[in-house]
Protein backbone atom coordinates (compact mmCIF):
# COMPACT_ATOMS: atom_id res chain seq x y z
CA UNK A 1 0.00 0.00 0.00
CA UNK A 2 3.03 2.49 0.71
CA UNK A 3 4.27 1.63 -2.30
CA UNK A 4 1.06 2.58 -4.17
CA UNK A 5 0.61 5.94 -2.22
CA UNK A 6 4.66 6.39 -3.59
CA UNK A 7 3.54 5.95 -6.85
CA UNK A 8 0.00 8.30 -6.96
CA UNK A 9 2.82 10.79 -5.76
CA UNK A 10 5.38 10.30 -7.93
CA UNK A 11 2.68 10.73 -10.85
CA UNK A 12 1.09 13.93 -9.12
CA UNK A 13 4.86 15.23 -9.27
CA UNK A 14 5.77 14.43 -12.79
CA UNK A 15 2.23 16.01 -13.59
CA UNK A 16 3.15 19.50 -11.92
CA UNK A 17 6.58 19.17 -13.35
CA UNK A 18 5.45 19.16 -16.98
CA UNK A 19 2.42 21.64 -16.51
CA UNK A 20 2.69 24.94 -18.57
CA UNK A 21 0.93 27.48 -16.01
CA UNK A 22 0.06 27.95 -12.56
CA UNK A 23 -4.01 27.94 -13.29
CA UNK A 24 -6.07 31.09 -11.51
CA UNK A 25 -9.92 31.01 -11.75
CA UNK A 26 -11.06 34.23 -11.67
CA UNK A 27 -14.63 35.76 -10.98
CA UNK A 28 -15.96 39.18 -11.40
CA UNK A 29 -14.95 39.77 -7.46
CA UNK A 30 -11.35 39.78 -8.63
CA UNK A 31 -12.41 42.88 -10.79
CA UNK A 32 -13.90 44.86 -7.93
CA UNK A 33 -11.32 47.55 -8.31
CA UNK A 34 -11.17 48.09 -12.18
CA UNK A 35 -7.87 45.66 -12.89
CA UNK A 36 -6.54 42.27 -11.81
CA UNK A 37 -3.00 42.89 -10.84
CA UNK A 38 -0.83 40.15 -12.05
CA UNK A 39 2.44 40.06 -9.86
CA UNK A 40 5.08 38.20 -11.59
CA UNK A 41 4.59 38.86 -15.37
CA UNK A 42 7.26 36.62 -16.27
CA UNK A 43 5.96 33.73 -14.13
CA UNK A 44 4.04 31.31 -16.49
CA UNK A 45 0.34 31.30 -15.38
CA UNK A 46 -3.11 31.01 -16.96
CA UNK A 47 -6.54 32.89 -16.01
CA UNK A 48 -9.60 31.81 -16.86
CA UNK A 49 -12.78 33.62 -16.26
CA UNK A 50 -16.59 32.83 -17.66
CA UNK A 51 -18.04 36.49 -19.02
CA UNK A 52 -21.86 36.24 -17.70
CA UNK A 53 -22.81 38.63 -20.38
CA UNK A 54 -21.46 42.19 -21.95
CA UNK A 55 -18.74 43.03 -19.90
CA UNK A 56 -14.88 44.05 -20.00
CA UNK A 57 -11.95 42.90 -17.69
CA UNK A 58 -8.45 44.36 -17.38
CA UNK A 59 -5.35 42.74 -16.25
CA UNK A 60 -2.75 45.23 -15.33
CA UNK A 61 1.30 44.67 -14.44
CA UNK A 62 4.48 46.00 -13.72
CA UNK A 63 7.12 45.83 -17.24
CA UNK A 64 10.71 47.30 -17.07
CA UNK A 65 12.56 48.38 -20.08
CA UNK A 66 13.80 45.51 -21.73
CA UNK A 67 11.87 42.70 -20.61
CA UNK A 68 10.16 40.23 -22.56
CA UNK A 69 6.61 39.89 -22.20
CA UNK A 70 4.95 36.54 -23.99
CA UNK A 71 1.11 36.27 -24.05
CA UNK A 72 -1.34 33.87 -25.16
CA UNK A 73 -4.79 33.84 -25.51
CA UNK A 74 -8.15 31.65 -26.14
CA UNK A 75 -11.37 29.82 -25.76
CA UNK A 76 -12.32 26.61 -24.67
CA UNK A 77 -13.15 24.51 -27.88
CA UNK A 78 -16.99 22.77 -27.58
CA UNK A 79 -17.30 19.50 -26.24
CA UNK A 80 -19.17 17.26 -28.15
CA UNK A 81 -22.80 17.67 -29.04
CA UNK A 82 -22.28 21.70 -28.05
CA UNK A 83 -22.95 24.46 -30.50
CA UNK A 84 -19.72 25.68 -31.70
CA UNK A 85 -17.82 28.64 -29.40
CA UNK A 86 -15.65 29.58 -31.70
CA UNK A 87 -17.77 32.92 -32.53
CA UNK A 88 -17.02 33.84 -29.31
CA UNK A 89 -14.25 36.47 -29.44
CA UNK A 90 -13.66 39.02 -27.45
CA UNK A 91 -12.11 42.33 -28.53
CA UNK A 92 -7.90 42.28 -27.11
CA UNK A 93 -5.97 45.52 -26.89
CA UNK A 94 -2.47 45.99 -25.24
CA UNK A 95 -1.50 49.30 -23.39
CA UNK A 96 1.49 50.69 -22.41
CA UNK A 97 2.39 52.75 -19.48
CA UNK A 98 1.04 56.05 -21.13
CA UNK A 99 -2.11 54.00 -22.33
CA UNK A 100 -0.70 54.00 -25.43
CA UNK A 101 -1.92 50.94 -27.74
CA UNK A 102 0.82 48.71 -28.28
CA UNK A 103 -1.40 46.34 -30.06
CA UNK A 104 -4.81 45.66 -30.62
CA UNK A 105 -6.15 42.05 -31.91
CA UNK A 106 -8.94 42.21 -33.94
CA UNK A 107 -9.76 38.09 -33.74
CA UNK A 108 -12.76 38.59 -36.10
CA UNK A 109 -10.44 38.14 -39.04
CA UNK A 110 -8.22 35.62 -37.01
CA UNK A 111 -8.49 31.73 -38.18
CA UNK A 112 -8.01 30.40 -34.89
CA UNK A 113 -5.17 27.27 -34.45
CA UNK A 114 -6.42 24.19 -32.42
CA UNK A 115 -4.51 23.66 -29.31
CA UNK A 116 -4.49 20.67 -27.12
CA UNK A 117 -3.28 20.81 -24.00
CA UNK A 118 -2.18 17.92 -22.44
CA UNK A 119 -2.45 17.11 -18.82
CA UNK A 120 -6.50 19.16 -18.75
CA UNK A 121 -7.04 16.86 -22.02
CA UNK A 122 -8.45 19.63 -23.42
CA UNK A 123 -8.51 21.34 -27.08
CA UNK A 124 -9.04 25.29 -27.37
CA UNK A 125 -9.03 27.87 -30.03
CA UNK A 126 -5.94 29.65 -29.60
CA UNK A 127 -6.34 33.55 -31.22
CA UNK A 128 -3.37 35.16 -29.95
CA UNK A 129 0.48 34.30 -29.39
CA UNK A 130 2.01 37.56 -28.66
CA UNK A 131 5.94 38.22 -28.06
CA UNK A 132 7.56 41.46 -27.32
CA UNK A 133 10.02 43.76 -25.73
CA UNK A 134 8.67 46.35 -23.52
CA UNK A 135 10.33 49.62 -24.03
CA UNK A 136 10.07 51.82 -20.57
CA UNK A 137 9.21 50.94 -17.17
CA UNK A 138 5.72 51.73 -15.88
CA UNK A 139 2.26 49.86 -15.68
CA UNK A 140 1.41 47.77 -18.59
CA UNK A 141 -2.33 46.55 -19.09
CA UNK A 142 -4.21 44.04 -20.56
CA UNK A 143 -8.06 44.53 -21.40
CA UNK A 144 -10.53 41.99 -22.85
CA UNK A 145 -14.03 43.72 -23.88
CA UNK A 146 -16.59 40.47 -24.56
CA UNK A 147 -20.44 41.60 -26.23
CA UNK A 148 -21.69 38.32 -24.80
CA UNK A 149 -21.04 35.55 -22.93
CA UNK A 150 -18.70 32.82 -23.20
CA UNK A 151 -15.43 31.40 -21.71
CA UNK A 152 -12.17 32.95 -22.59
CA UNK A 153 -8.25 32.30 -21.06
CA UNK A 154 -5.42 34.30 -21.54
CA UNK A 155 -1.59 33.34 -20.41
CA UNK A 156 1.50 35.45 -19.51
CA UNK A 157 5.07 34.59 -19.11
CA UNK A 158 7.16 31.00 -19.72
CA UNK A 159 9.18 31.18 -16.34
CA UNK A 160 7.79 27.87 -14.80
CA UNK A 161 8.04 27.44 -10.62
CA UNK A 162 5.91 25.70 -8.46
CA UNK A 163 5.27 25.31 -4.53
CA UNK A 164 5.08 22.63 -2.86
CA UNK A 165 0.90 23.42 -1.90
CA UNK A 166 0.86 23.98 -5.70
CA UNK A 167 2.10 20.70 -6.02
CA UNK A 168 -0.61 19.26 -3.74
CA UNK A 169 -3.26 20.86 -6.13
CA UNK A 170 -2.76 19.49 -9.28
CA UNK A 171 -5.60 17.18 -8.72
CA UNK A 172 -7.81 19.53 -7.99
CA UNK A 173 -6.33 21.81 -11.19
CA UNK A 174 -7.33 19.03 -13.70
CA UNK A 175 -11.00 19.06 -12.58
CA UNK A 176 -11.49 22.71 -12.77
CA UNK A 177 -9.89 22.81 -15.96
CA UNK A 178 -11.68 20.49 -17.25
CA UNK A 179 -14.92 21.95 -16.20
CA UNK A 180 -13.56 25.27 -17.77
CA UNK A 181 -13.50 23.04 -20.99
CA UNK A 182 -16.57 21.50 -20.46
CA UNK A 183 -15.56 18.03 -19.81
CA UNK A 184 -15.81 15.95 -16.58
CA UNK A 185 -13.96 12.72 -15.40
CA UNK A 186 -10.49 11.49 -15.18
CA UNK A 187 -7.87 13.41 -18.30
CA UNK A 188 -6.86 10.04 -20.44
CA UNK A 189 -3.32 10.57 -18.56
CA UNK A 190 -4.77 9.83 -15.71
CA UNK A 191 -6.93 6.95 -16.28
CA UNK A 192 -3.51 5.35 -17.84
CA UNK A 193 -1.29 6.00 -14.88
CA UNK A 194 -4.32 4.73 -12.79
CA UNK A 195 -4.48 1.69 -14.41
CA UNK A 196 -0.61 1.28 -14.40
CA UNK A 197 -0.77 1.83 -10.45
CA UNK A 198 -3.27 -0.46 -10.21
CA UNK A 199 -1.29 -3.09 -12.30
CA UNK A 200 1.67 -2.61 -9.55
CA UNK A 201 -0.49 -2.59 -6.84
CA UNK A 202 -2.13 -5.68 -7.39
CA UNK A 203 1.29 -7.40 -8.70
CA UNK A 204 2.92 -6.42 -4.98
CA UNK A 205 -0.14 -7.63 -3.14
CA UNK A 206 0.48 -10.82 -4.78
CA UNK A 207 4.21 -10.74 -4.53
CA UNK A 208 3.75 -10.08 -0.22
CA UNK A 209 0.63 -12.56 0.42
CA UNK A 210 1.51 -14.88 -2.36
């Protein structure tokens, strides 16, 4: 049994080792002030937040001159037997410190790529994959104006570090991304390394009792 537990560990580690983004699952509270203010820009992490109806949402940070600032963004693809969301898409504009436009995505035109993600075994329609240098020091933003609702992520940074409570969550990750994506149940990485854990579970009992 020890060695089982071991072994559900070791595969909750390698899972956290090889995942992209710390995941954040924001709600309109988060928003209460006018901006989400995202801490470590160059941290890789993921927010994903369910627009209710008309609204806009800003995410705001700290950029140096210089630094590199990477950005993705997208929408959950349909599950089966949904109506399409890939006409969901948000207007995207990037502002600099003087609320300058640095960029501004118009994903009406944009043929989305499909992007699967691995350890959520989940597909999206990725719009945006944005790399740049900021230019001057000062507070950077984000804003993402939606007419309707829908479900929409967007991702900053690549520099990947995780605690050790982190760690402890990746269960608990899976499931909510999955819900984000409209699935339920075990990711297919998970019912394999189950059923490999099983196989050595059941091979030790018999080893010790047989």
């Amino acid at each position: 049994m020890k060695k089982t537990l071991i072994l559900v560990s070791l595969l909750i580690v390698f899972a956290s080792s090889a995942f992209s983004h710390i995941p954040f699952f924001l709600t309109p509270k988060d928003f209460v002030e006018g901006s989400y203010l995202v801490k470590e820009i160059d941290l890789s992490q993921i927010y994903y937040y369910i627009f209710s109806s008309a609204e806009k949402i800003r995410f705001v940070f700290e950029g140096t001159a210089g630094q590199q600032f990477h950005m993705l963004f997208g929408v959950p693809k349909e599950a089966d037997n949904m109506k399409s969301t890939a006409d969901f898409r948000p207007n995207l504009t990037f502002y600099g410190p003087d609320r300058e436009v640095l960029e501004d995505f118009f994903l009406e035109s944009t043929e989305p790529e499909i992007m699967y993600e691995f350890f959520g075994d989940t597909y999206s329609y990725l719009y945006v994959s944005h790399d740049s240098e900021l230019t001057k020091e000062g507070i950077y933003s984000v804003e993402i104006e939606a007419e309707g609702s829908g479900r929409a992520w967007i991702t900053f940074g690549k520099k990947e570090r995780f605690t050790v409570a982190q760690i402890a969550a990746v269960p608990r990750w899976i499931r909510e991304m999955r819900a984000f994506h409209y699935h339920t149940g075990l990711a297919k990485w998970e019912k394999y390394g189950l059923g490999i854990v099983g196989i050595i579970g059941t091979t030790l009992i018999i080893l010790v009792f047989f």
